[in-house]
Protein backbone atom coordinates (compact mmCIF):
# COMPACT_ATOMS: atom_id res chain seq x y z
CA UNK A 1 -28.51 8.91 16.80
CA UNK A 2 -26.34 11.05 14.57
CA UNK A 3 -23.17 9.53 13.49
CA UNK A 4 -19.64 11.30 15.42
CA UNK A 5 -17.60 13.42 12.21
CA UNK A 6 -14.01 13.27 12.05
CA UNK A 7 -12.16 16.58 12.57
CA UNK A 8 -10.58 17.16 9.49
CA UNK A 9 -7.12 18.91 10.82
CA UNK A 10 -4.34 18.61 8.07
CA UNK A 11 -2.81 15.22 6.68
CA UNK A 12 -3.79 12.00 8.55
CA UNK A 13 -1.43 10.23 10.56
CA UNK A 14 -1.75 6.92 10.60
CA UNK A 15 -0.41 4.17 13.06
CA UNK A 16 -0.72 0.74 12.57
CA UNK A 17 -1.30 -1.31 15.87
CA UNK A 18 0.72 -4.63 16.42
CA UNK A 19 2.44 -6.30 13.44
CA UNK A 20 0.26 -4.18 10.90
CA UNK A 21 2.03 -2.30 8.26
CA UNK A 22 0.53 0.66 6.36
CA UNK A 23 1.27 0.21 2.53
CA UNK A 24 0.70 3.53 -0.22
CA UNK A 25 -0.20 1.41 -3.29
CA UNK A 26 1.89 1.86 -6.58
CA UNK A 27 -0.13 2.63 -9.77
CA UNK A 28 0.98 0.92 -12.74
CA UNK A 29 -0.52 1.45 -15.90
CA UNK A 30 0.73 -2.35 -17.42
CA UNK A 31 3.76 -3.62 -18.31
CA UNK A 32 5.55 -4.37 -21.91
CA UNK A 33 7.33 -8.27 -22.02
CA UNK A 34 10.37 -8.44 -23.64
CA UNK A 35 8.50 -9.58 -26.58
CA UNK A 36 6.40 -6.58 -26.95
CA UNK A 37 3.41 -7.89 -25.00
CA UNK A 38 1.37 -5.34 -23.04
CA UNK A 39 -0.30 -6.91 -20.22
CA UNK A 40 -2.99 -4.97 -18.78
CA UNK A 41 -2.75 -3.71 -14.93
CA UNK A 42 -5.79 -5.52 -13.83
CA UNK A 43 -4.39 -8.79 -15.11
CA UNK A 44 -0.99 -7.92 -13.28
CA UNK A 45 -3.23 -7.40 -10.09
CA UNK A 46 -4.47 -11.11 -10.17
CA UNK A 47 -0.59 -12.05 -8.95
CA UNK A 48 1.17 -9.37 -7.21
CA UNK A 49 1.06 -5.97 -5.93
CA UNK A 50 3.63 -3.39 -5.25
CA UNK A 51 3.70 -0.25 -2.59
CA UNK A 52 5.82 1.64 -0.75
CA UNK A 53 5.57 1.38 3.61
CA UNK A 54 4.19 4.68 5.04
CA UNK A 55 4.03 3.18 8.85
CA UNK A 56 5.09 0.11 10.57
CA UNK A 57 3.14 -1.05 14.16
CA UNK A 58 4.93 -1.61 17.10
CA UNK A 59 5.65 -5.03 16.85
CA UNK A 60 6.57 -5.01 13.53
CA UNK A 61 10.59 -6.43 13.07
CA UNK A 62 12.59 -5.93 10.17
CA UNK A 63 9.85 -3.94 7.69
CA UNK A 64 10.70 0.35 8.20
CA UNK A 65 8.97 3.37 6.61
CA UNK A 66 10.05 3.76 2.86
CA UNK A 67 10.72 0.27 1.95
CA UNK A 68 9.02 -0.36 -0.94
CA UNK A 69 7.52 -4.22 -1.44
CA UNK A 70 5.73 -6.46 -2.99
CA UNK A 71 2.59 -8.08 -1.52
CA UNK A 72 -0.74 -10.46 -2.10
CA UNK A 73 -3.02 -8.32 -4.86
CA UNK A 74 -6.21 -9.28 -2.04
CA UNK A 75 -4.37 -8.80 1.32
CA UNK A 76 -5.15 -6.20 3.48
CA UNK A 77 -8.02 -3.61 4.03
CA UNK A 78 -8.27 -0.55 1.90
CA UNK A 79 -8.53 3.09 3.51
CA UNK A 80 -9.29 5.87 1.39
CA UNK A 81 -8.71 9.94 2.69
CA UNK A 82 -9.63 12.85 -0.10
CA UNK A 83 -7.26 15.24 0.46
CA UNK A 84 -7.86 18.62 -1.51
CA UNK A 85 -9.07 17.46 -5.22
CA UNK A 86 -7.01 13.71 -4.41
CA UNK A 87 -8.11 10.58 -3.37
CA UNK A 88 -5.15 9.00 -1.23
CA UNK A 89 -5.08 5.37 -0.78
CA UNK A 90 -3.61 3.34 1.77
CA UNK A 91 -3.48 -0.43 2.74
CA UNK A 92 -3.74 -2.47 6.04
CA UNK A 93 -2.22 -5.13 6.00
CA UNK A 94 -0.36 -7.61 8.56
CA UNK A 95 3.54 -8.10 8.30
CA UNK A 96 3.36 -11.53 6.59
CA UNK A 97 1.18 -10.24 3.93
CA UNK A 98 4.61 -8.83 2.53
CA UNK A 99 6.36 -11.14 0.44
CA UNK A 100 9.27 -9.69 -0.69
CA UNK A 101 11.09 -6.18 -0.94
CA UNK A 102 12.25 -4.58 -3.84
CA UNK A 103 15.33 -2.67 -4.05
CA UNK A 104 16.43 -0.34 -6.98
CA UNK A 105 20.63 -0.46 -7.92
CA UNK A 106 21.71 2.71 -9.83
């Protein structure tokens, strides 16, 4: 039995179901302590993780599109589009997953 294809129409929208939040993962390439120590990204990835919410589920409270957060490095389920010559990822992951938000002061 031959497997259904996805119509390919445009950018994917995505909706989360219940108290699922859809996270668009922030590269980082490392960061530099204040002593001048450069700490790789995969060793930042053992504690923390940082994205920005593309979609919230219907359930989901006080979490909205944009907010950007920090969750668990292993939460969630990955989901990968190519779009053009890009690879987009996205994370699934549930509400509590997120641990904290992140806000930037100018």
């Amino acid at each position: 039995m031959a497997k259904p294809k996805l119509r390919k129409q445009g950018k994917p929208k995505i909706t989360p179901r219940g108290k699922q939040v859809l996270i668009r993962p922030v590269e980082e390439q490392g960061r530099v302590s204040e002593h001048g120590i450069f700490t790789p990204v995969k060793v930042e990835q053992e504690r923390k993780a940082i994205g920005t919410v593309e979609a919230v589920g219907p359930d989901v409270k006080d979490i909205k599109k944009g907010d950007n957060v920090i969750y668990g490095a292993f939460a969630g389920e990955k989901i990968a589009f190519k779009e053009s010559i890009d690879n987009i990822e996205y994370l699934l992951l549930f509400e509590e997953d997120i641990l904290a938000f992140i806000e930037f002061k100018v």
